[in-house]
N, C-alpha and C. Protein backbone atom coordinates (compact mmCIF):
# COMPACT_ATOMS: atom_id res chain seq x y z
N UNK A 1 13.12 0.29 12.20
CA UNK A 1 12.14 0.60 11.18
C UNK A 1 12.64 1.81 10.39
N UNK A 2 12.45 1.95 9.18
CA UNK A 2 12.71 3.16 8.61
C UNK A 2 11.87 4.10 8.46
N UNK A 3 13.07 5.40 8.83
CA UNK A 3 12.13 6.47 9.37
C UNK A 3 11.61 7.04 7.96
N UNK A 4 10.26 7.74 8.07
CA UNK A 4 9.44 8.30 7.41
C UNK A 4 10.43 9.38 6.92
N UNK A 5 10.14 10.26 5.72
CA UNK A 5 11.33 11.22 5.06
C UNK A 5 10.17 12.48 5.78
N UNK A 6 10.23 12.94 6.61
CA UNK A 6 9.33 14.19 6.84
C UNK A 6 9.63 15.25 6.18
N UNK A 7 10.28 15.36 5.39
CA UNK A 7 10.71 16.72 4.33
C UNK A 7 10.01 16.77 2.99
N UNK A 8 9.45 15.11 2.98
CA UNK A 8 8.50 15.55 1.98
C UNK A 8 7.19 16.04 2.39
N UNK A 9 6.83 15.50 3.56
CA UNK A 9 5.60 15.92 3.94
C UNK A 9 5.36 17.63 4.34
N UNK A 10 6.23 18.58 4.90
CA UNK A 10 6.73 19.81 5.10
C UNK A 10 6.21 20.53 3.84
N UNK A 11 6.22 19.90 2.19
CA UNK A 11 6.33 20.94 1.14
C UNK A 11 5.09 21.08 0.63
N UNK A 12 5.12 22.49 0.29
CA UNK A 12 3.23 22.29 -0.20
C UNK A 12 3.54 22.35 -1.40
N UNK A 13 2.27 21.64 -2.29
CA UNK A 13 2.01 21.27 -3.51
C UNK A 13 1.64 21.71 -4.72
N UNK A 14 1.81 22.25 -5.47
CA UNK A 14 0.79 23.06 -6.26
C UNK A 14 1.17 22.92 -7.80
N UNK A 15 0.10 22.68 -8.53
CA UNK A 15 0.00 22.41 -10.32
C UNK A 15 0.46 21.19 -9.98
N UNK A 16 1.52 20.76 -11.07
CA UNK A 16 1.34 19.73 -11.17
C UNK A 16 1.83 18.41 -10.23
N UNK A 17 1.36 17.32 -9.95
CA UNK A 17 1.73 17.16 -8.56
C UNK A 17 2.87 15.29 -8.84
N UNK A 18 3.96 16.08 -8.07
CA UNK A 18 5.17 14.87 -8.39
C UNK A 18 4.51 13.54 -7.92
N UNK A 19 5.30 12.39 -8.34
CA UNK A 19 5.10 11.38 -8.08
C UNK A 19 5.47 10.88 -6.40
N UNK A 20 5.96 11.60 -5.82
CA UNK A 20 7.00 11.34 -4.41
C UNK A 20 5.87 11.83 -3.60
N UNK A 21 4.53 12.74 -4.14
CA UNK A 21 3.88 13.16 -3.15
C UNK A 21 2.55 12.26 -3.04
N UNK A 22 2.56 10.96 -3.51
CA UNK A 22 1.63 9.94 -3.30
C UNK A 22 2.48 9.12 -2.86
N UNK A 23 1.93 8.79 -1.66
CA UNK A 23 2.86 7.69 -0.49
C UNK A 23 2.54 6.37 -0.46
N UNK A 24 3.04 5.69 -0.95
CA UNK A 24 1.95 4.18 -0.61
C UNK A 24 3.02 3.50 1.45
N UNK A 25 2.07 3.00 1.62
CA UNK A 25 2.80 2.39 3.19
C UNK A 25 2.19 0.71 3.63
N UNK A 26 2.59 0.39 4.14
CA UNK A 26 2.19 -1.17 4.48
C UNK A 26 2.33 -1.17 6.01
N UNK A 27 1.22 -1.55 6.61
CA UNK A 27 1.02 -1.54 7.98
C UNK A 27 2.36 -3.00 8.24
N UNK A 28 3.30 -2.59 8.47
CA UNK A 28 4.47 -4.03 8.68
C UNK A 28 4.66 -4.40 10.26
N UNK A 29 4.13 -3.70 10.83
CA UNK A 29 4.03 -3.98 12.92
C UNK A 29 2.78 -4.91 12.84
N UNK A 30 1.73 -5.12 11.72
CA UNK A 30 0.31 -5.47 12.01
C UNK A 30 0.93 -7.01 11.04
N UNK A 31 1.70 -7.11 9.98
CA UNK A 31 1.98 -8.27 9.45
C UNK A 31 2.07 -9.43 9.98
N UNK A 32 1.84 -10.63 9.83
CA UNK A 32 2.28 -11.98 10.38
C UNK A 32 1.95 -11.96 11.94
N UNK A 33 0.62 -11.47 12.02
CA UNK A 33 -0.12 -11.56 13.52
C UNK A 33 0.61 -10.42 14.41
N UNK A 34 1.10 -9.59 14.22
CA UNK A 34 1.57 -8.47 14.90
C UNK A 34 0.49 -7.86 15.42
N UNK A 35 0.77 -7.34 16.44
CA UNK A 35 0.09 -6.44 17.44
C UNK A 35 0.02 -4.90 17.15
N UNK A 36 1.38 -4.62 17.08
CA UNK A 36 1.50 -3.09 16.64
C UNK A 36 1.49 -2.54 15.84
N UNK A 37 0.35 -1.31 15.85
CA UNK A 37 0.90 -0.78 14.44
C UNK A 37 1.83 -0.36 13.84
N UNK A 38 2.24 -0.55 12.52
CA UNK A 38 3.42 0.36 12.59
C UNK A 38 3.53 1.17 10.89
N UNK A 39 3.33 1.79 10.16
CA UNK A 39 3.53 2.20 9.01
C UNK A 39 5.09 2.48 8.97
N UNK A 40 5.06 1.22 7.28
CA UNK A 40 6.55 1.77 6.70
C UNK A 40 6.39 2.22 5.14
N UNK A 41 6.88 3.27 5.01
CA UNK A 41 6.83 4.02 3.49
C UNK A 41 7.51 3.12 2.22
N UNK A 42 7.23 2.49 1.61
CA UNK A 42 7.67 2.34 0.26
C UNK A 42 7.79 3.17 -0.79
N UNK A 43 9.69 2.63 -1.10
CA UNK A 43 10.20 3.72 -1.95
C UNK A 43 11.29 3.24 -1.93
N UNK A 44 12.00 3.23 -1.48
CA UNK A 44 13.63 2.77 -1.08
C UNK A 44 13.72 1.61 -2.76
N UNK A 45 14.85 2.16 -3.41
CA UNK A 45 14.98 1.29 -4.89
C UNK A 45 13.78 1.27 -5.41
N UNK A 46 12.48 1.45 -5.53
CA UNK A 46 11.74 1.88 -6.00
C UNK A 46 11.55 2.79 -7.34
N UNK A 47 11.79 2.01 -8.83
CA UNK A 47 11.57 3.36 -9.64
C UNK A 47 10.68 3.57 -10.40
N UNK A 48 9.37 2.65 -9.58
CA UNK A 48 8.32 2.41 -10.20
C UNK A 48 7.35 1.56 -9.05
N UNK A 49 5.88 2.33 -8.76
CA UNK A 49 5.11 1.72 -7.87
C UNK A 49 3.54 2.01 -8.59
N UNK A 50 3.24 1.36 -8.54
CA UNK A 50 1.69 1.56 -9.52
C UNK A 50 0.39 0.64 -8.88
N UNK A 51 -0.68 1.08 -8.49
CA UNK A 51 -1.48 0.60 -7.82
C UNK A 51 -2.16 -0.27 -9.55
N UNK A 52 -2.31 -1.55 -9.70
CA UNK A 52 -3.06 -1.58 -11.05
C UNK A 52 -4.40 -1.92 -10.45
N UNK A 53 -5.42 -1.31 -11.25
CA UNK A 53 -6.87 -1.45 -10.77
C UNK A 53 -7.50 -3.32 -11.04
N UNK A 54 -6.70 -3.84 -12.27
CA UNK A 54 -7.49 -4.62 -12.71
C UNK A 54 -9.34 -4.42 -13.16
N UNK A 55 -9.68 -4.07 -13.32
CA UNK A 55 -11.51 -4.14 -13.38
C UNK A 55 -11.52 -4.85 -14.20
N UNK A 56 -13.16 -5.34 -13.51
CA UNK A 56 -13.54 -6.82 -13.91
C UNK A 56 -14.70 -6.36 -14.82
N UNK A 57 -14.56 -6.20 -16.48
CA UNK A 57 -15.36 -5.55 -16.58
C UNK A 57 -16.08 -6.44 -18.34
N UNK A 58 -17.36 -6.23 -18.64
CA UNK A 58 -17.61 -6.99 -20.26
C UNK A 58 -18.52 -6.47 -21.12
N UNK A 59 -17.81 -6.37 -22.15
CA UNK A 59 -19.22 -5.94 -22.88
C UNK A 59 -19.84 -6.72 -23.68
N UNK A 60 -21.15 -6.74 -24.10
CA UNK A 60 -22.10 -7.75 -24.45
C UNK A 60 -22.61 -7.17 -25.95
N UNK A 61 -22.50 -7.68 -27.02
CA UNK A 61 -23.56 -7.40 -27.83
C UNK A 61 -24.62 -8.60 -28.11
N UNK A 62 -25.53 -8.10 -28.25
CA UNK A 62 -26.90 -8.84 -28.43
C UNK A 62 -27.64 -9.09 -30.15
N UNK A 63 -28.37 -9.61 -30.58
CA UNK A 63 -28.16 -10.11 -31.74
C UNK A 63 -29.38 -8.83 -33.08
N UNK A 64 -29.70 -7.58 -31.78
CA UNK A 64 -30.37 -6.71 -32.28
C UNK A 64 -29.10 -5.29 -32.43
N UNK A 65 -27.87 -5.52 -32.30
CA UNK A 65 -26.66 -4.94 -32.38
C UNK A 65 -26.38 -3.85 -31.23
N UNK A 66 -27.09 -3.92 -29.89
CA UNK A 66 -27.19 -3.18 -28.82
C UNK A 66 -25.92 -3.46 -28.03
N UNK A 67 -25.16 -3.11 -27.46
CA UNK A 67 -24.03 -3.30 -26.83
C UNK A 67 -24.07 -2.83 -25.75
N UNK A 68 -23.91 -3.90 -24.51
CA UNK A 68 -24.38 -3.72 -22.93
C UNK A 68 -23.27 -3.90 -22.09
N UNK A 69 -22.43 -2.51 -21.73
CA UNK A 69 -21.82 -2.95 -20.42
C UNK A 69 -21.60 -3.19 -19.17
N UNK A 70 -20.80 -4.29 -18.73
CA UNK A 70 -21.39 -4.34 -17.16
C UNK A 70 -20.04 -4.30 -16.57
N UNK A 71 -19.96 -3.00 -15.51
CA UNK A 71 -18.71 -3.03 -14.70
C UNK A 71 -18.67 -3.88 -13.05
N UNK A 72 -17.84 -5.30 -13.09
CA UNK A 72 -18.24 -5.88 -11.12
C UNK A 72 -17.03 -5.26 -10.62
N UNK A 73 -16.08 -4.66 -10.75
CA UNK A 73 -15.64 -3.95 -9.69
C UNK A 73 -14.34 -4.55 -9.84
N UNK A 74 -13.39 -4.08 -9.15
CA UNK A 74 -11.83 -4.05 -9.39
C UNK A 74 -10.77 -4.81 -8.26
N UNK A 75 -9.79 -5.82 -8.83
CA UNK A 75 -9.28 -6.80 -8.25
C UNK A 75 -8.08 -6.07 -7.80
N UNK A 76 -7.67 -4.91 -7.30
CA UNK A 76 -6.22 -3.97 -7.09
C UNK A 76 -5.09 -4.73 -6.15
N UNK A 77 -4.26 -4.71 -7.39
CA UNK A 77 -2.91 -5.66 -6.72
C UNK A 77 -1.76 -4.23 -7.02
N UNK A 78 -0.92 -4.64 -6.69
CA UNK A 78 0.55 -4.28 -6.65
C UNK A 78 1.73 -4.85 -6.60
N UNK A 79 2.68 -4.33 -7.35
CA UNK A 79 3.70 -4.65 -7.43
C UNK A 79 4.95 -3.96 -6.72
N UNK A 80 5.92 -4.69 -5.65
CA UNK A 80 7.18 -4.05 -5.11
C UNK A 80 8.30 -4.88 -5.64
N UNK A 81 8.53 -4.23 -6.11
CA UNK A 81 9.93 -4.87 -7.53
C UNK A 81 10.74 -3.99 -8.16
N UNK A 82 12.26 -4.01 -7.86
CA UNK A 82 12.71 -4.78 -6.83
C UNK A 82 13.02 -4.26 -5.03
N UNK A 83 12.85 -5.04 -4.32
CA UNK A 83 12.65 -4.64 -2.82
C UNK A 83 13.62 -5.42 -2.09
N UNK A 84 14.54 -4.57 -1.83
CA UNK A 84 15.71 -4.99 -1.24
C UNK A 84 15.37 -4.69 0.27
N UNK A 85 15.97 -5.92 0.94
CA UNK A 85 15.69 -6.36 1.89
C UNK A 85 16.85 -5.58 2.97
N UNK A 86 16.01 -4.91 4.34
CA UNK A 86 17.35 -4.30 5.07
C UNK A 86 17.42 -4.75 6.89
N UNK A 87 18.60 -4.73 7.09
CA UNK A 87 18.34 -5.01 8.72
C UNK A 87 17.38 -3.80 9.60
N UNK A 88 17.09 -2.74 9.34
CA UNK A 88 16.29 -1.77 10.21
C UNK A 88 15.01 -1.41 9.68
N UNK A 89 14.22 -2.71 8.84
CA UNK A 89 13.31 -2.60 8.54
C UNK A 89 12.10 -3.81 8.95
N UNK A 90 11.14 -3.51 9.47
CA UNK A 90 10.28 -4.58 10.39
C UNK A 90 10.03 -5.07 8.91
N UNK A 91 9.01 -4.22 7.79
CA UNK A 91 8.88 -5.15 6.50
C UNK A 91 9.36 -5.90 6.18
N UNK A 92 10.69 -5.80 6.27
CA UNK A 92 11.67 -6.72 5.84
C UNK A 92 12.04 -7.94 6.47
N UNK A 93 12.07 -7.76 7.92
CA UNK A 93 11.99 -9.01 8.84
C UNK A 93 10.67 -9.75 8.24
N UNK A 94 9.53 -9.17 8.79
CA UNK A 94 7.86 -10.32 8.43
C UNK A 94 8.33 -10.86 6.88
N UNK A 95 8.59 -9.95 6.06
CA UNK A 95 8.93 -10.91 4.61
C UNK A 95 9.46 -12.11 4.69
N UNK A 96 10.47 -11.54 5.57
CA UNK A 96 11.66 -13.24 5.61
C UNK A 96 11.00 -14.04 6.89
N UNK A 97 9.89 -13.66 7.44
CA UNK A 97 9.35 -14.67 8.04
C UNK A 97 8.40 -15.22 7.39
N UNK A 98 7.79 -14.71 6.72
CA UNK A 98 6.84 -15.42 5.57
C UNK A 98 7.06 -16.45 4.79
N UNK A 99 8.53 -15.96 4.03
CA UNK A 99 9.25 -16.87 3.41
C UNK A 99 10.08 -18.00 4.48
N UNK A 100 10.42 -17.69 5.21
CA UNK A 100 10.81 -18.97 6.24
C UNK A 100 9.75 -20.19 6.86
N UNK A 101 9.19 -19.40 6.96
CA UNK A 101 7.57 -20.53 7.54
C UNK A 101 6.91 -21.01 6.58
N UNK A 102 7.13 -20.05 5.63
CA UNK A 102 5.91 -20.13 4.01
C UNK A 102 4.55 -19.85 4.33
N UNK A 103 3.84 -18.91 5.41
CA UNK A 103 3.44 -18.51 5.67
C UNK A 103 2.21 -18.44 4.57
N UNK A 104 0.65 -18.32 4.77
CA UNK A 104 0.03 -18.49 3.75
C UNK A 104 -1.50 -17.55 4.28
N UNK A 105 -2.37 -17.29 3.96
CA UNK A 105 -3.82 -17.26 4.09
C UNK A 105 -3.50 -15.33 5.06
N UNK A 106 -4.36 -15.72 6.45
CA UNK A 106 -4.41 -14.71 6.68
C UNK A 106 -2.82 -14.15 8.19
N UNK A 107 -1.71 -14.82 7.69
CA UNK A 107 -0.50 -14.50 8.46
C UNK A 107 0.16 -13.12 7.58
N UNK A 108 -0.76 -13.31 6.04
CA UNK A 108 -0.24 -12.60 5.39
C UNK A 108 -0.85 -11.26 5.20
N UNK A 109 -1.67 -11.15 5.70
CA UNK A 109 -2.49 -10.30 5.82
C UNK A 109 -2.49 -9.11 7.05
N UNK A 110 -2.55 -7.67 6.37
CA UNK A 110 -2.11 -6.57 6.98
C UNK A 110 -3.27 -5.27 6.35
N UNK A 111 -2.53 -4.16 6.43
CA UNK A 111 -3.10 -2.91 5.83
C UNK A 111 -2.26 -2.09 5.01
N UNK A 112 -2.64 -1.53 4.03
CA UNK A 112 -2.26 -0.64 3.25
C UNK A 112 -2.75 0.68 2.96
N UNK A 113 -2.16 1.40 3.09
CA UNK A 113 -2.38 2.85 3.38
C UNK A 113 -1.74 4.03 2.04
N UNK A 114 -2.38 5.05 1.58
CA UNK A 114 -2.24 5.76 0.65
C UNK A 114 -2.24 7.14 0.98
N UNK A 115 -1.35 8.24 0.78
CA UNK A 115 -1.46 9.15 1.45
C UNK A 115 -0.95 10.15 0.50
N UNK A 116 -2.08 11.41 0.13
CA UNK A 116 -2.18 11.94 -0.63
C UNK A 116 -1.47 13.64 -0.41
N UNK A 117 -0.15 13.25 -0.24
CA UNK A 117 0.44 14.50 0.48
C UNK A 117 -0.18 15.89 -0.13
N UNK A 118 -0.78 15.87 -0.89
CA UNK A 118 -1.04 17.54 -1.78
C UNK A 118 -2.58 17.87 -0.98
N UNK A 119 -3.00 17.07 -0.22
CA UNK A 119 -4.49 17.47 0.24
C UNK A 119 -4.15 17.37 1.92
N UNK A 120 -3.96 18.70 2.20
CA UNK A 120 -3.35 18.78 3.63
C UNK A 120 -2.47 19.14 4.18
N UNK A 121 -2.17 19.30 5.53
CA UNK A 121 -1.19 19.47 6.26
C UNK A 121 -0.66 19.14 7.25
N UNK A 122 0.45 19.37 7.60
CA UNK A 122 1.20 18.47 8.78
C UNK A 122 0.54 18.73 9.90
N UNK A 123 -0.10 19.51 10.41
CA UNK A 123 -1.19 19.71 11.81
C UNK A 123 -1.86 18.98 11.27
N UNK A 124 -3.15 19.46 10.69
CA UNK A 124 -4.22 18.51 10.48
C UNK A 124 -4.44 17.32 9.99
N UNK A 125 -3.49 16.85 9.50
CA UNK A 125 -3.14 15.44 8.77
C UNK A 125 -3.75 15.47 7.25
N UNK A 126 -3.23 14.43 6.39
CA UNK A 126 -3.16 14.30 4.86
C UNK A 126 -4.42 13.40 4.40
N UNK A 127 -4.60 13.96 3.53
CA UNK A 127 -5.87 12.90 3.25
C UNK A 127 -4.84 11.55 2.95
N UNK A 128 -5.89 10.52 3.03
CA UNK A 128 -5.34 9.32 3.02
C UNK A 128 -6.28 7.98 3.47
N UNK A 129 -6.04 6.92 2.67
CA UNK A 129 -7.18 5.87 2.35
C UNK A 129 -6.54 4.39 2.47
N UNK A 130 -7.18 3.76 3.60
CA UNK A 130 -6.70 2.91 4.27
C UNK A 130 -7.09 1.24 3.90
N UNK A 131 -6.93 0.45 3.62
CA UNK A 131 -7.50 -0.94 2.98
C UNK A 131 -6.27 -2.14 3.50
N UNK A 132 -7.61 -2.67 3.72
CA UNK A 132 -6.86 -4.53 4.28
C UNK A 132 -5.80 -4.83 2.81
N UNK A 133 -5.11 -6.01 2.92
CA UNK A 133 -4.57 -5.99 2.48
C UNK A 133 -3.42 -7.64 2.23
N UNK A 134 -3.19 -8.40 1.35
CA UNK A 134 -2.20 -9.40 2.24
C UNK A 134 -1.25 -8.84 1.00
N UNK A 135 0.46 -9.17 1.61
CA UNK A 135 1.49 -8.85 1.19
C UNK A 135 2.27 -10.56 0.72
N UNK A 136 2.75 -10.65 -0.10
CA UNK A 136 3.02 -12.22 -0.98
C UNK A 136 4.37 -11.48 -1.20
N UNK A 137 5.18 -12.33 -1.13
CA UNK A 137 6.73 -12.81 -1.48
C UNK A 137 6.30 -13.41 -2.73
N UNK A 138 7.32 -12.82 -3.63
CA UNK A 138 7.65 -13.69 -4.92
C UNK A 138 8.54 -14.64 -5.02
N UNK A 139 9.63 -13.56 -4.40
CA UNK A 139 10.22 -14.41 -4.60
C UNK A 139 11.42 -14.25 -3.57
N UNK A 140 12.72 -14.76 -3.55
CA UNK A 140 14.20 -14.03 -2.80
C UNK A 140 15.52 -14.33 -3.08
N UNK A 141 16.18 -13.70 -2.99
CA UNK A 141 17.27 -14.18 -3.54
C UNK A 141 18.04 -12.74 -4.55
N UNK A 142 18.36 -12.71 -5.69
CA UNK A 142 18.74 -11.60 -6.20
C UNK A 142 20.13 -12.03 -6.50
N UNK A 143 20.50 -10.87 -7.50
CA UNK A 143 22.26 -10.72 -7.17
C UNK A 143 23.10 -10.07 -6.60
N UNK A 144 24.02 -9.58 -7.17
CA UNK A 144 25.17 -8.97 -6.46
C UNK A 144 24.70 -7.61 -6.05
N UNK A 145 23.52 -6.73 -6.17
CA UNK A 145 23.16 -5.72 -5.79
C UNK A 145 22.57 -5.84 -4.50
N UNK A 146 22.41 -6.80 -4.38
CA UNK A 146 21.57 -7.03 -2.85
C UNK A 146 20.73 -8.01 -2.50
N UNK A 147 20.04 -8.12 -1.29
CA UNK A 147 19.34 -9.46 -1.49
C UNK A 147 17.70 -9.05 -1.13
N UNK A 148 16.92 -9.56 -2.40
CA UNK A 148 15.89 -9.39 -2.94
C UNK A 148 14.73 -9.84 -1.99
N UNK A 149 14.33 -9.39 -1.96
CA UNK A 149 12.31 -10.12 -1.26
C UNK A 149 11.39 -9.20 -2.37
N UNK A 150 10.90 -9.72 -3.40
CA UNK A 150 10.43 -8.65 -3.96
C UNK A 150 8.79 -9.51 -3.81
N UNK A 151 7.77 -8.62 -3.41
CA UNK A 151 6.18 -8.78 -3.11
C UNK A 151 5.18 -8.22 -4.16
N UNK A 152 3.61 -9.13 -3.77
CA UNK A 152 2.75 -8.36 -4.69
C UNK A 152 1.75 -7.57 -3.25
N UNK A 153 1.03 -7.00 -3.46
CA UNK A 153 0.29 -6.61 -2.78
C UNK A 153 -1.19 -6.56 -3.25
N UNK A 154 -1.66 -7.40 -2.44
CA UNK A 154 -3.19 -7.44 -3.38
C UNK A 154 -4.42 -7.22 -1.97
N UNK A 155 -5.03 -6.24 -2.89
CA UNK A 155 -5.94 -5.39 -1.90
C UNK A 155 -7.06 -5.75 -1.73
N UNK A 156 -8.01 -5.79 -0.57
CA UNK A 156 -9.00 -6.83 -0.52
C UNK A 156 -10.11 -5.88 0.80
N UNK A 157 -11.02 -5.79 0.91
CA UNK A 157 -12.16 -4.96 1.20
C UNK A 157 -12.26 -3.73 1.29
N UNK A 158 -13.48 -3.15 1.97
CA UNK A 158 -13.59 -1.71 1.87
C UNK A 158 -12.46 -0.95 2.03
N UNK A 159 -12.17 0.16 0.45
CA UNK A 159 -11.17 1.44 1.18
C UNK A 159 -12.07 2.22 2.06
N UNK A 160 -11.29 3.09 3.45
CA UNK A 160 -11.51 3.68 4.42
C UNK A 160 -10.74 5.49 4.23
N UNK A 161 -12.17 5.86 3.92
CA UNK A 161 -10.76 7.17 3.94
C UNK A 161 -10.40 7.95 5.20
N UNK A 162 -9.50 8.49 5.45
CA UNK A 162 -9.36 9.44 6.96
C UNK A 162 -7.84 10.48 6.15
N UNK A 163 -7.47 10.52 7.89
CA UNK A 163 -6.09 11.09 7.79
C UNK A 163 -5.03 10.64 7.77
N UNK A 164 -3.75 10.87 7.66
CA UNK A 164 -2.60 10.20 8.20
C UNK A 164 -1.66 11.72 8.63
N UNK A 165 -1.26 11.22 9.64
CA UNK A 165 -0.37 12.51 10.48
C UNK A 165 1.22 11.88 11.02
N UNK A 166 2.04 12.85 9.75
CA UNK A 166 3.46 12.12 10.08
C UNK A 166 4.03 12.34 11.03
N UNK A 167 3.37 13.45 11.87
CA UNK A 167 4.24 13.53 13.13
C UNK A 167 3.62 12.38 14.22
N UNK A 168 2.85 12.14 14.28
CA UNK A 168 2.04 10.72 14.99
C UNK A 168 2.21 9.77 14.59
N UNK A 169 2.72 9.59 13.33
CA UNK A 169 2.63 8.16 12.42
C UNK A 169 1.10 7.78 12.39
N UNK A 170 0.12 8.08 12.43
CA UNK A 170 -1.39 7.23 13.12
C UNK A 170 -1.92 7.75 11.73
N UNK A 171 -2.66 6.53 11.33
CA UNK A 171 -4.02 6.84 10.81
C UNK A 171 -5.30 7.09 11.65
N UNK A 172 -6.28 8.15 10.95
CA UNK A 172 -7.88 8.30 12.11
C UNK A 172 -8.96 8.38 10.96
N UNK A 173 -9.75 7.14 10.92
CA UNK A 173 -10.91 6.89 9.78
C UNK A 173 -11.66 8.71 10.22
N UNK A 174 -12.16 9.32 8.88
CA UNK A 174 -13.42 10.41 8.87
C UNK A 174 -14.11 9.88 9.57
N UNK A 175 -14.47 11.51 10.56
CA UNK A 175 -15.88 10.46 11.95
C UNK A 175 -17.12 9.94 10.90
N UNK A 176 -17.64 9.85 9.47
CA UNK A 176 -18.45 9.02 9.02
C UNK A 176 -18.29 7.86 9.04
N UNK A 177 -17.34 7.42 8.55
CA UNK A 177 -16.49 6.17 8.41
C UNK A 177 -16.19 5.50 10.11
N UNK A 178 -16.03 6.29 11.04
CA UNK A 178 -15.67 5.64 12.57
C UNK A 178 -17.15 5.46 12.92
N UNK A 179 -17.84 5.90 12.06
CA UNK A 179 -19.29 5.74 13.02
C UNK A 179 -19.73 4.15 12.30
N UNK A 180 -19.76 3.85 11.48
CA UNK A 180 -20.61 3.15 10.46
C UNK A 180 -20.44 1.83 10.96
């Protein structure tokens, strides 16, 4: 599995806050019926990761010229493109088992995790917000740079906020959230 960069997590934050210090991770031990947890960091060839919200959203005018909007809430996918595929990475194995089986519904289905390195510290852990999740192959193959599995990630019930602690690797839901 690839190890977590703990040197980013070490630096504290202040004004304006880099892009390297929002972590996105994919529970890849929990993928394709896995048992274990396991968080792996996305980034690797990465020069661009963007959560898009999608919202589902309309506005109405009515025939007295009143204009009514109604927001239902947001379809959040993602894009990992391009995601080169490596031997010491579990992500990378479940991908190519996905794509080998063709894997579909809920084999594909895992967690995704967000971790907000500027709110926190390495004792107490980082803020950070946890959501189901299934991970989709686009596609595979690629060229001469390497060989491709590139995924969408599309996010699907309640976010959970808690901690994440890189020296534990573990996420721990806020005791509101563990109670509910």
């Amino acid at each position: 599995m690839k190890k977590l960069n703990l040197q980013l997590f070490a630096e504290k934050v202040e004004g304006k806050i880099d892009r390297k210090y929002m972590a996105h991770m994919i529970d890849s031990g929990s993928l394709c019926h896995g048992e274990a947890e396991g968080w792996e960091i996305l980034g690797d060839d990465l020069e661009e990761y963007s959560v898009d919200l999608n919202p589902d959203t309309e506005s109405v005018q009515n025939i007295l010229g009143q204009t009514t909007f109604k927001h239902n809430g947001y379809e959040a996918s993602s894009e990992a493109d391009p995601y080169y595929a490596r031997t010491d990475s579990v992500l990378s194995t479940k991908l190519q088992e996905i794509i080998d089986h063709r894997y579909k519904d809920d084999s594909c289905k895992t967690s995704a995790l967000e971790v907000h390195m500027w709110e926190g510290d390495e004792t107490a852990g980082y803020t950070a917000w946890k959501q189901e999740c299934y991970v989709i192959p686009t596609s595979y193959g690629g060229d001469t740079s390497g060989y491709q599995i590139p995924f969408t990630v599309n996010y699907v019930g309640e976010r959970v906020k808690g901690k994440y602690v890189p020296k534990t690797k573990k996420f721990t839901p806020d005791e509101a959230a563990a109670m509910a």
